[in-house]
N, C-alpha and C. Protein backbone atom coordinates (compact mmCIF):
# COMPACT_ATOMS: atom_id res chain seq x y z
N UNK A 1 118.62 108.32 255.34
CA UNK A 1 119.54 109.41 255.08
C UNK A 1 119.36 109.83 253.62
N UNK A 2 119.01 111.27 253.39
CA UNK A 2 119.03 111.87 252.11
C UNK A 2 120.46 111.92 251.80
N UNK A 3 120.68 111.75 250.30
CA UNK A 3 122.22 112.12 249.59
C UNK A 3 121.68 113.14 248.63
N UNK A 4 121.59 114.31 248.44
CA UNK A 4 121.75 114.76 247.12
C UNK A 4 122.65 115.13 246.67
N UNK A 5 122.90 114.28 245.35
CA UNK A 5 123.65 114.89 244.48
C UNK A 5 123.87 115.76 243.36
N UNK A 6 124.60 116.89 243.66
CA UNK A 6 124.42 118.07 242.65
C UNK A 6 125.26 117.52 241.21
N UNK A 7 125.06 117.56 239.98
CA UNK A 7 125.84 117.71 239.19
C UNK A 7 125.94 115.77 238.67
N UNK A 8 125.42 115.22 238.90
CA UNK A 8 124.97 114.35 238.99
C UNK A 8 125.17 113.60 237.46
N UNK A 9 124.73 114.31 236.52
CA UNK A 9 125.35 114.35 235.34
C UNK A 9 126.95 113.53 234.75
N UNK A 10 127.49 114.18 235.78
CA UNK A 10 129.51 113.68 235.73
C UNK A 10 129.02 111.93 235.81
N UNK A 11 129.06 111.09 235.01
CA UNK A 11 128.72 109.73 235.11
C UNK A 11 130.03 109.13 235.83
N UNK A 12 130.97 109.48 235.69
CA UNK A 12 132.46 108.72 236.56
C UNK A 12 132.54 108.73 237.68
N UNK A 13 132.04 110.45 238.24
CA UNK A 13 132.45 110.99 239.50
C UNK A 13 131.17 110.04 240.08
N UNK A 14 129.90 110.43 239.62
CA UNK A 14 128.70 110.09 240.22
C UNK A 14 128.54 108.44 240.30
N UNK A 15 128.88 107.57 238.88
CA UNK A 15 128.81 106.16 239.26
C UNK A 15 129.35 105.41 239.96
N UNK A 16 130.29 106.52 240.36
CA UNK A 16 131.68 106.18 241.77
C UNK A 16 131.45 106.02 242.81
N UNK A 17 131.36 107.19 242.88
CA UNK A 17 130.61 107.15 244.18
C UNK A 17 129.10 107.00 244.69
N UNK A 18 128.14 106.74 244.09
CA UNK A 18 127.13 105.89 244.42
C UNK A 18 127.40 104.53 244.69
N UNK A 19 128.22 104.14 244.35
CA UNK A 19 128.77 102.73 243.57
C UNK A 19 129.68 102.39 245.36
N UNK A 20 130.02 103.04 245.74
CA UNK A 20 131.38 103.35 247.09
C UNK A 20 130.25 103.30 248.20
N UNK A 21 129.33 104.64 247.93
CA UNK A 21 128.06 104.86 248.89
C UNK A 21 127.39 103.37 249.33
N UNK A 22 127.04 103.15 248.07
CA UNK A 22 125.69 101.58 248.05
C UNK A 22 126.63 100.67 249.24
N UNK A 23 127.91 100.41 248.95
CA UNK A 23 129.22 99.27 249.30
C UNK A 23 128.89 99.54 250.67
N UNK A 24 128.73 100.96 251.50
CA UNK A 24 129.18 100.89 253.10
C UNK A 24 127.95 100.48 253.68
N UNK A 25 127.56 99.09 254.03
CA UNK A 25 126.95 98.71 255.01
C UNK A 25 125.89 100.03 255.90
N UNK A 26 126.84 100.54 256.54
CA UNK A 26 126.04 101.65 257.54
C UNK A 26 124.72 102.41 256.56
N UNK A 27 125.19 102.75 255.47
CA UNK A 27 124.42 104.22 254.74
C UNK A 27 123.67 103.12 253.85
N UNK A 28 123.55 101.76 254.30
CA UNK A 28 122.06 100.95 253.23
C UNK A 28 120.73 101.75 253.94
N UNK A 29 120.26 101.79 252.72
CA UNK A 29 118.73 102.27 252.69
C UNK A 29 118.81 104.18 252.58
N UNK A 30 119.92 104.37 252.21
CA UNK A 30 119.93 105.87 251.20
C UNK A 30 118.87 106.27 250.36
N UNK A 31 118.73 107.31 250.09
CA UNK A 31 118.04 108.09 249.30
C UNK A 31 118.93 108.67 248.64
N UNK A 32 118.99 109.18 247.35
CA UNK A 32 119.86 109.04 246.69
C UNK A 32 118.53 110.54 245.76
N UNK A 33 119.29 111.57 246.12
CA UNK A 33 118.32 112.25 244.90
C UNK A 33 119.47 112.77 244.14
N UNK A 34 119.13 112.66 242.49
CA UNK A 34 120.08 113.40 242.03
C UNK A 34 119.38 114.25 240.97
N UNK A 35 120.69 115.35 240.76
CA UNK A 35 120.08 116.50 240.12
C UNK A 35 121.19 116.93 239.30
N UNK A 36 121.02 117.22 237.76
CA UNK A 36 121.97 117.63 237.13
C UNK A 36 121.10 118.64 235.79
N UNK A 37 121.81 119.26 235.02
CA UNK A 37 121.32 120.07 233.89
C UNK A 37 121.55 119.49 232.65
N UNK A 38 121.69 118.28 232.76
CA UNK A 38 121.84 117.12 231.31
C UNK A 38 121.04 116.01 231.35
N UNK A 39 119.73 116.60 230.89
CA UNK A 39 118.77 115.44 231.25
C UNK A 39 119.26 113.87 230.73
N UNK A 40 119.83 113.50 229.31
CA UNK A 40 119.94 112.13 229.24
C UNK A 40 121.07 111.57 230.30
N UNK A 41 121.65 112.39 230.25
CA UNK A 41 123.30 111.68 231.41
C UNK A 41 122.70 111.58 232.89
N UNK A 42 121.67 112.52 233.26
CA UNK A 42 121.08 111.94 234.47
C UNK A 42 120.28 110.69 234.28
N UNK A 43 119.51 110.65 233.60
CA UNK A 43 118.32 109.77 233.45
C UNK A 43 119.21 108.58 233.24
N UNK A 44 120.45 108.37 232.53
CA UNK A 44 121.31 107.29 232.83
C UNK A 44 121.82 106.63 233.97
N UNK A 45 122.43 108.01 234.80
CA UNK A 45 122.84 107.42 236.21
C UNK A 45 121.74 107.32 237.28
N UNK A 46 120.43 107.77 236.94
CA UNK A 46 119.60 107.56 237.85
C UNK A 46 119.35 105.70 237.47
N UNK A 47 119.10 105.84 236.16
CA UNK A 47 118.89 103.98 235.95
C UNK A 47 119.67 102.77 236.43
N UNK A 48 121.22 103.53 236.30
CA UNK A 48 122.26 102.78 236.38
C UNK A 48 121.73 102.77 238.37
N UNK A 49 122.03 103.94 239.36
CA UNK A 49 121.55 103.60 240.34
C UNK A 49 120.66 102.53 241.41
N UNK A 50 119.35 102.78 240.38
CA UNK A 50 118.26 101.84 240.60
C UNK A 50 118.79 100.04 240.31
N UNK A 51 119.52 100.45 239.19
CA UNK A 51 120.25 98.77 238.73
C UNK A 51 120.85 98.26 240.08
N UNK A 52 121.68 99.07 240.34
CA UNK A 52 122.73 98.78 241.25
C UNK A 52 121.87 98.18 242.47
N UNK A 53 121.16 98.91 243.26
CA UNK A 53 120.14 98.57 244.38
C UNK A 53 119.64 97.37 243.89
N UNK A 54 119.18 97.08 243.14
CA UNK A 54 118.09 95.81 242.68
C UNK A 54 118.78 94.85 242.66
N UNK A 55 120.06 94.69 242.03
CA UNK A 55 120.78 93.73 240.94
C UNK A 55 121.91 93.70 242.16
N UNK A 56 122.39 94.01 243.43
CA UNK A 56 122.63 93.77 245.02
C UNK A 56 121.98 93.43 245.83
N UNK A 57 120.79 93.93 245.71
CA UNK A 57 119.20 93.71 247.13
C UNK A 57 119.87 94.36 247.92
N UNK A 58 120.28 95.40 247.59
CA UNK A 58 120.92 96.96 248.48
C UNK A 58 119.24 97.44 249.39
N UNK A 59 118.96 97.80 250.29
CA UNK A 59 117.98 98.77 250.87
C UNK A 59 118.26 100.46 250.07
N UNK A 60 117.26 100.69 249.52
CA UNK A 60 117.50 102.21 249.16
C UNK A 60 116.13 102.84 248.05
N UNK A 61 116.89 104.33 247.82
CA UNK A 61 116.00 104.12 246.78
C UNK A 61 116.91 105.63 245.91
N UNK A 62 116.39 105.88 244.63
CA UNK A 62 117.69 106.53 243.83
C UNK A 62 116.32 107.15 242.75
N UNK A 63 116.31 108.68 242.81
CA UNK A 63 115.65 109.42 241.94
C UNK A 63 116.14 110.73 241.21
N UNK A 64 116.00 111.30 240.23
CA UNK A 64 116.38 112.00 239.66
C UNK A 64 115.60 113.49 239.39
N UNK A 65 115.90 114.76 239.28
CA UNK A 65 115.41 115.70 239.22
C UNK A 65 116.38 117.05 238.25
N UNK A 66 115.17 118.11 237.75
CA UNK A 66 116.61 118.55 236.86
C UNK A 66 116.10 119.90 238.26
N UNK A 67 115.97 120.24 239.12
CA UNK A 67 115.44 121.00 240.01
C UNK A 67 116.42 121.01 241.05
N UNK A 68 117.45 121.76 241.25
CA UNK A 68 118.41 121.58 242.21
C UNK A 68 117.58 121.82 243.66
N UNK A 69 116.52 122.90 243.67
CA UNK A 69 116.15 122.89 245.38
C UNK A 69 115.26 121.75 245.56
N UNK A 70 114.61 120.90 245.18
CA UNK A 70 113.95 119.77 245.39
C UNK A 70 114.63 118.60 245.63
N UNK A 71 116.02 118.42 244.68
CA UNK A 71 116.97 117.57 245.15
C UNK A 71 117.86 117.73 246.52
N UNK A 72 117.82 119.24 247.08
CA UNK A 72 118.53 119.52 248.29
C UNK A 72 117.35 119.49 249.53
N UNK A 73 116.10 119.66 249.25
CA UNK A 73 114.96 119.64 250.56
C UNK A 73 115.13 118.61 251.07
N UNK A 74 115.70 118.94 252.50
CA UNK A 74 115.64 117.53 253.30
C UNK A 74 116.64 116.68 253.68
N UNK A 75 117.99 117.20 252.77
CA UNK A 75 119.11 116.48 252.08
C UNK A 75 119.92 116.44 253.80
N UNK A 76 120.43 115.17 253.93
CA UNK A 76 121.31 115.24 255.05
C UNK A 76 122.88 115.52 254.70
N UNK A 77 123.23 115.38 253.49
CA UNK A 77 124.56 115.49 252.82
C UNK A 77 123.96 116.05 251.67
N UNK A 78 125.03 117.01 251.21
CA UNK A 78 124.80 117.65 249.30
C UNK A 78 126.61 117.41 249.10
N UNK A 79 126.18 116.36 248.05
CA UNK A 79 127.66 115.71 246.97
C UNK A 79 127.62 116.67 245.87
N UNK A 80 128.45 117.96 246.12
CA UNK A 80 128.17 118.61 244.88
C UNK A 80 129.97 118.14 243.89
N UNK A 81 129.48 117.77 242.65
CA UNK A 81 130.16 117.72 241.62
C UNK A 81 129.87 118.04 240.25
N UNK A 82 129.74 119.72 240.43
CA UNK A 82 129.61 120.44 239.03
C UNK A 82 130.94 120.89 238.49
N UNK A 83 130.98 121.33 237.13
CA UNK A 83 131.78 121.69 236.49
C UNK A 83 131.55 122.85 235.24
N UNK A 84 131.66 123.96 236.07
CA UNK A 84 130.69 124.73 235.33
C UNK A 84 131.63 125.46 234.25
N UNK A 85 130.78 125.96 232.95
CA UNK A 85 131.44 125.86 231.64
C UNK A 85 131.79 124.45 231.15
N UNK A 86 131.76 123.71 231.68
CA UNK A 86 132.00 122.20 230.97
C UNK A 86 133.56 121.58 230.33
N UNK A 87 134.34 121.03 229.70
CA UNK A 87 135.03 120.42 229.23
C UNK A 87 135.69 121.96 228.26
N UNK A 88 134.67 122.36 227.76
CA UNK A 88 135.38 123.98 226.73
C UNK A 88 135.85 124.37 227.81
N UNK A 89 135.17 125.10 228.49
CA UNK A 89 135.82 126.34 229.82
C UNK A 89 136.89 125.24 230.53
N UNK A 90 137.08 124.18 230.81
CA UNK A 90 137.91 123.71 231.30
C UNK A 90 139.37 123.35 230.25
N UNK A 91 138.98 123.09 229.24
CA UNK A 91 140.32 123.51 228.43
C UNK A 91 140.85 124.86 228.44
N UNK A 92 140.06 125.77 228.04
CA UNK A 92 140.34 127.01 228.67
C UNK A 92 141.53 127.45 229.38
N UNK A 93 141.05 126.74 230.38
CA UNK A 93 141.63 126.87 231.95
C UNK A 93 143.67 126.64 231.97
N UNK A 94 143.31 125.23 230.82
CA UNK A 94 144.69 124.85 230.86
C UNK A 94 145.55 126.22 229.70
N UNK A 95 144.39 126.08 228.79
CA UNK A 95 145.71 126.57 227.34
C UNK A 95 145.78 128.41 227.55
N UNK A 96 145.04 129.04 228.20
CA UNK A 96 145.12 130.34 228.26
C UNK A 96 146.47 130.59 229.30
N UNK A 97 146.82 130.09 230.44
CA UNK A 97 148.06 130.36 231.21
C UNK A 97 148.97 129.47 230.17
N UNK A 98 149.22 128.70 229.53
CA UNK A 98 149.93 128.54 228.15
C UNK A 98 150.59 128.76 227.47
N UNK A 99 149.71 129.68 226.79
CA UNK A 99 150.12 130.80 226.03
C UNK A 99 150.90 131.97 226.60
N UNK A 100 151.02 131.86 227.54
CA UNK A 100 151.88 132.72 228.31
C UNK A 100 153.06 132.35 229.35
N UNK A 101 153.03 131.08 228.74
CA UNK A 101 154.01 130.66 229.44
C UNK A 101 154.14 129.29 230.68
N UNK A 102 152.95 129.65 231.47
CA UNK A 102 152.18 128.67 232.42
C UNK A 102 151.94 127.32 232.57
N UNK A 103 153.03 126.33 232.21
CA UNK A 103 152.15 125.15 231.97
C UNK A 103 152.03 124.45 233.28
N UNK A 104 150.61 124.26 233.48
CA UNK A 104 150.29 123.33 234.86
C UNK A 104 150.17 122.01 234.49
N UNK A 105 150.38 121.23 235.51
CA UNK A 105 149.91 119.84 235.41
C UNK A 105 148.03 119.09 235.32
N UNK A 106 147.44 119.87 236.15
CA UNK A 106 145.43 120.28 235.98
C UNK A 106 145.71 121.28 236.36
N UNK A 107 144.60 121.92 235.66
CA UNK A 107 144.30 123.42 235.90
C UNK A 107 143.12 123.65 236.84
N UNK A 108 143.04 122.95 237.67
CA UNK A 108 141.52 122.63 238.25
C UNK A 108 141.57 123.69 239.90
N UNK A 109 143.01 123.41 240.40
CA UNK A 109 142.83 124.08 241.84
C UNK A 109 143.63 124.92 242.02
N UNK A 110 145.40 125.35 241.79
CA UNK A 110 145.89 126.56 242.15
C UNK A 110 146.67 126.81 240.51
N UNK A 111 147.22 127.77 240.67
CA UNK A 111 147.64 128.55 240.13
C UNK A 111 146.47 129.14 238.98
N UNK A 112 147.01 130.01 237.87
CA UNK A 112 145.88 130.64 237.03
C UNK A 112 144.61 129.89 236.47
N UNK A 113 144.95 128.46 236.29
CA UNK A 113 143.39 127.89 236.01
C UNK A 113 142.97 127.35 237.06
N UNK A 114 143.39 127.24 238.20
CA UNK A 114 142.18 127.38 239.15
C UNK A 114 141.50 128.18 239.31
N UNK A 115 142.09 129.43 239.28
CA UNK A 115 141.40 130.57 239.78
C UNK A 115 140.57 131.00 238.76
N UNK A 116 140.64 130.97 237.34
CA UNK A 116 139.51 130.69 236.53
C UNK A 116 138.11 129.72 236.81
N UNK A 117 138.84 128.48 237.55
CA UNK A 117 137.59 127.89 237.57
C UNK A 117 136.58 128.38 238.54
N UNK A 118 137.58 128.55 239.92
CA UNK A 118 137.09 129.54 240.89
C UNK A 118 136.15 129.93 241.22
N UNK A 119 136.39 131.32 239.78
CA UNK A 119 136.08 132.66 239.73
C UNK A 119 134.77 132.08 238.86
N UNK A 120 134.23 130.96 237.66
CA UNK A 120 133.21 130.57 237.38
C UNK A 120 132.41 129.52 238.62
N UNK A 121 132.73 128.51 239.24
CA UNK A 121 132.47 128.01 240.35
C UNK A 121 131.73 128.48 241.69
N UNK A 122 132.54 129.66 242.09
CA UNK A 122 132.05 129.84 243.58
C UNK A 122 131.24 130.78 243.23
N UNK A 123 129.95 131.36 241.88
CA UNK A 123 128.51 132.00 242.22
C UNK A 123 127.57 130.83 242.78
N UNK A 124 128.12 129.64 241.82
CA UNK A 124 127.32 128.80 241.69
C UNK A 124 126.93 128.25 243.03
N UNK A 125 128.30 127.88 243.74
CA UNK A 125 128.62 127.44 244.63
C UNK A 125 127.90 127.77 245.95
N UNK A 126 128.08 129.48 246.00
CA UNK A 126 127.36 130.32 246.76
C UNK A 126 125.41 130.00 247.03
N UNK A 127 125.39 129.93 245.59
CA UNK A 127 123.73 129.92 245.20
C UNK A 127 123.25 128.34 246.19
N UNK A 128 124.36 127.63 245.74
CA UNK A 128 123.88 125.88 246.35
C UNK A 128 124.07 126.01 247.70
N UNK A 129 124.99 126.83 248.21
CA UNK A 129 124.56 127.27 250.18
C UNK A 129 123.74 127.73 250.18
N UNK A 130 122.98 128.71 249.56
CA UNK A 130 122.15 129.40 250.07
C UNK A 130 120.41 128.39 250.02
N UNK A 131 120.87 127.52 248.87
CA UNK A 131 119.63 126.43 249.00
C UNK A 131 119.51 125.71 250.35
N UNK A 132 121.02 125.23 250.69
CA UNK A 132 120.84 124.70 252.21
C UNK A 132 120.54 125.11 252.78
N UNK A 133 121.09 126.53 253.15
CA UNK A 133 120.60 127.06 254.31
C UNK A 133 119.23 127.05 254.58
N UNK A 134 118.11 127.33 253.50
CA UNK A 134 116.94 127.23 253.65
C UNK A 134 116.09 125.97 253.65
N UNK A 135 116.91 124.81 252.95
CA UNK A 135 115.94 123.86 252.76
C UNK A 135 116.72 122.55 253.02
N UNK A 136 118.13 122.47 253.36
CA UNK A 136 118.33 121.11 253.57
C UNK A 136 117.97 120.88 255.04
N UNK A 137 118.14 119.69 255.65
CA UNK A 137 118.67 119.99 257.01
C UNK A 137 120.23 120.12 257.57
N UNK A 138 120.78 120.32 258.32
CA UNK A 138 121.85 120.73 259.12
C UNK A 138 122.88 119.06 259.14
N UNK A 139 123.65 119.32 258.33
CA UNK A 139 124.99 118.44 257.82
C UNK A 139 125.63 118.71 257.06
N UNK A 140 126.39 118.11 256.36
CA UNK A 140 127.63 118.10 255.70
C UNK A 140 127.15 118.39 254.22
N UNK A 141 128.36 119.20 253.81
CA UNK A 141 128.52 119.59 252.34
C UNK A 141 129.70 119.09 251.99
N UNK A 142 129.67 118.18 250.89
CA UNK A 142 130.79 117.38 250.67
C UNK A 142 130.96 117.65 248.96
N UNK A 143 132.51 118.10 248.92
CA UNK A 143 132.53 117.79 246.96
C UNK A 143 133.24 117.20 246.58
N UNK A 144 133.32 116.55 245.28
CA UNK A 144 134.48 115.92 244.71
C UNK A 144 134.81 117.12 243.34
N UNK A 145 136.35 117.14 243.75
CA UNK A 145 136.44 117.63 242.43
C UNK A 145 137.06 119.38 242.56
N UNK A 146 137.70 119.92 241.99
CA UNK A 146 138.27 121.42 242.60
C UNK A 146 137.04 122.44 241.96
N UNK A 147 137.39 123.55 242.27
CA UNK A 147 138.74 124.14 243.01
C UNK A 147 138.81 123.96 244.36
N UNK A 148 139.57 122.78 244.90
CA UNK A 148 139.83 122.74 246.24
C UNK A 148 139.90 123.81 247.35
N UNK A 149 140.57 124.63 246.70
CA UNK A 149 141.15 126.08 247.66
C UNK A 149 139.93 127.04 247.54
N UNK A 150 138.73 126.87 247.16
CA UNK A 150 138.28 127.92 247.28
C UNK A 150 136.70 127.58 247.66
N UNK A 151 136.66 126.36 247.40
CA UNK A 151 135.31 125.66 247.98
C UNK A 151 134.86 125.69 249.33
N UNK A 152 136.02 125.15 250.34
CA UNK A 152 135.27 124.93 251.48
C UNK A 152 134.83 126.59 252.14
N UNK A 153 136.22 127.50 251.96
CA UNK A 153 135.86 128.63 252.36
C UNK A 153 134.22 129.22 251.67
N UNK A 154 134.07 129.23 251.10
CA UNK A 154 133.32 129.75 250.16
C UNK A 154 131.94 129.59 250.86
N UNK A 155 131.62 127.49 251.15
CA UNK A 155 130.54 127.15 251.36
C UNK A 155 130.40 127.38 253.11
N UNK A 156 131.70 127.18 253.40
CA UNK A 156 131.30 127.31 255.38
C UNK A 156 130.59 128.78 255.51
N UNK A 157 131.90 129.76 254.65
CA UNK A 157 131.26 130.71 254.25
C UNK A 157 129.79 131.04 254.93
N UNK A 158 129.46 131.12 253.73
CA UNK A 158 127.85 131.27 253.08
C UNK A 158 127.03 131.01 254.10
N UNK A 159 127.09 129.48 254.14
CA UNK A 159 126.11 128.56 255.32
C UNK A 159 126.05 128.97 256.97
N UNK A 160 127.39 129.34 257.23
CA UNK A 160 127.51 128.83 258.71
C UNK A 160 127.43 130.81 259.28
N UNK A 161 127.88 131.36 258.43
CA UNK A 161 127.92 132.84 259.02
C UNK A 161 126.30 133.42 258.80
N UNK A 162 125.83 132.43 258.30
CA UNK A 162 124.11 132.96 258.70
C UNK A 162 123.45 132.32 259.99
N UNK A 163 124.38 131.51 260.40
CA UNK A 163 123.77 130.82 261.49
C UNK A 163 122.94 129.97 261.31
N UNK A 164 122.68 129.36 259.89
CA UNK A 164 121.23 128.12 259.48
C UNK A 164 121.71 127.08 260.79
N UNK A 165 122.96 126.80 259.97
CA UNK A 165 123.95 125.63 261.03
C UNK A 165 124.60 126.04 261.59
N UNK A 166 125.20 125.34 262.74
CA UNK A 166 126.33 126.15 263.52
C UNK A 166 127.38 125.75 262.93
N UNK A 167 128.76 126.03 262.83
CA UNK A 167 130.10 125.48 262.51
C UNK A 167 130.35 124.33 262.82
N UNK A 168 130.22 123.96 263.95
CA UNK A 168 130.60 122.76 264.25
C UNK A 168 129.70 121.31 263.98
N UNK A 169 128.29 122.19 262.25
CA UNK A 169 127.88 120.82 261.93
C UNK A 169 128.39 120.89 260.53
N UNK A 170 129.46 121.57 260.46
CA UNK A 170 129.61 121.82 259.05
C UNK A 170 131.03 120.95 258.88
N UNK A 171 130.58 120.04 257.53
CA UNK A 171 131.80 119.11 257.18
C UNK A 171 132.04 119.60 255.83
N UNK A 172 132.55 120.70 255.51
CA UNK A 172 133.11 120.84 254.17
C UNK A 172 134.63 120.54 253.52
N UNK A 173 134.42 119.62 253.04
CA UNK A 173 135.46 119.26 252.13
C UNK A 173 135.40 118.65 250.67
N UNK A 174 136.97 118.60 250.38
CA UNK A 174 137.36 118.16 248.88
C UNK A 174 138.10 116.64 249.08
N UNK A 175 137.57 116.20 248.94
CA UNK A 175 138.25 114.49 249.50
C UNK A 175 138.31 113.32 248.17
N UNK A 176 139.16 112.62 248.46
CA UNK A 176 139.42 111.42 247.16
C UNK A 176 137.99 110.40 247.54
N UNK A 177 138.18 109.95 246.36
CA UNK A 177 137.30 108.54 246.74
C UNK A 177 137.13 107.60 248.05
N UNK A 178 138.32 107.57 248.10
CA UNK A 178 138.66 106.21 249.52
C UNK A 178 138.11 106.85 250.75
N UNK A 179 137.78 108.66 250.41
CA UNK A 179 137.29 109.16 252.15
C UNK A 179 135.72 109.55 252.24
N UNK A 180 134.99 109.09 250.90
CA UNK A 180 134.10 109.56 250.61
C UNK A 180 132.91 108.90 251.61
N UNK A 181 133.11 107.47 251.60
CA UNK A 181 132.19 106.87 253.27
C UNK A 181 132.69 106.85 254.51
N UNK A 182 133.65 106.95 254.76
CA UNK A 182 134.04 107.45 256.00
C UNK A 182 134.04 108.37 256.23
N UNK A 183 134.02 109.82 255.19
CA UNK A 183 133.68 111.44 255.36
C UNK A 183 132.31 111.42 255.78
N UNK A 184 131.43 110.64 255.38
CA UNK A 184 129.86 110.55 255.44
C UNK A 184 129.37 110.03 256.69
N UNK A 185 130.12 109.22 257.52
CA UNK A 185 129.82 108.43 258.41
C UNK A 185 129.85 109.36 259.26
N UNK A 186 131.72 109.78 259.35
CA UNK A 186 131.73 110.36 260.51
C UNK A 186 130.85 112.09 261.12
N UNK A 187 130.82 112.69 259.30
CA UNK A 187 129.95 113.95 259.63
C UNK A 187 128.31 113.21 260.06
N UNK A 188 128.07 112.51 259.79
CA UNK A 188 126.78 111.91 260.51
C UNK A 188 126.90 112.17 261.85
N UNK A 189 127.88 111.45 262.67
CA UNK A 189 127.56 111.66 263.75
C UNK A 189 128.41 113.14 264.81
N UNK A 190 127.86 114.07 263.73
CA UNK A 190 128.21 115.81 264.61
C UNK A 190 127.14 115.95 265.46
């Protein structure tokens, strides 16, 4: 089973859940491609990866790419966890509704800084369906991380109204940690 992971970079989100992935019995002997736009923070979690497999005697194998369609060719799952604009645009997010009054608790999924993140998020978002559609195979798109409310629409979207996949192989969601191998398992078997 291919995993690619988009964004790969996020060392918390990503050492997490590789770390959760490696743990479920079923998904030993993964492929593990990851792909991010920060070459040292990948080249870290790709190492840290490889550690993990070796330093367990896990079955697998864990590579890195800064090439998002090479990391999705083939991919039976895409773990996307980007954050686009970064830590600036995400302060942003919080102190601009703020200043006006707005204070959220994260600004990540509804009210005005979600929809900032959104509104930076779902080109990107769009662009990474449209890689599947052409080059993964037919499974699940899974993310960690918001804008919740605007992701899954976005990617069923994209993917499934071209007909690559049908709907009913499409597992898009925003899920915590604890559902992240059992989200994987069960979209396996659509």
């Amino acid at each position: 089973m291919k995993i690619a992971m988009i964004g790969a970079g996020s060392i918390v989100f990503c050492k997490t859940l590789m770390s959760d992935i490696m743990a479920t019995p079923a998904l030993a002997g993964s492929e593990f491609a990851l792909m991010s736009r920060t070459e040292p923070r990948l080249r870290s979690m790709e190492d840290f990866g490889k550690r993990m497999l070796r330093d367990n005697g896990i079955p697998g194998s864990v590579w890195a790419t800064l090439d998002r369609r090479e990391a999705i060719r083939d991919a039976d799952f895409v773990v996307i966890m980007i954050q686009v604009g970064g830590v600036e645009a995400f302060g942003l997010d919080y102190r601009i509704p703020l200043k006006y009054g707005i204070d959220q608790c994260i600004a990540d999924s509804l009210g005005p800084g979600g929809i900032f993140r959104g509104l930076r998020t779902i080109p990107v978002l769009v662009d990474i369906a449209r890689d599947m559609r052409e080059l993964a195979r037919p499974g699940a798109i899974m993310r960690r991380g918001g804008p919740s409310f605007s992701m899954p629409r976005t990617c069923t979207g994209e993917v499934c109204v071209r007909r690559r996949f049908p709907p009913s192989s499409q597992n898009v969601s925003c899920i915590s940690r604890a559902g992240w191998s059992a989200g994987m398992l069960s979209a396996s078997k659509l």
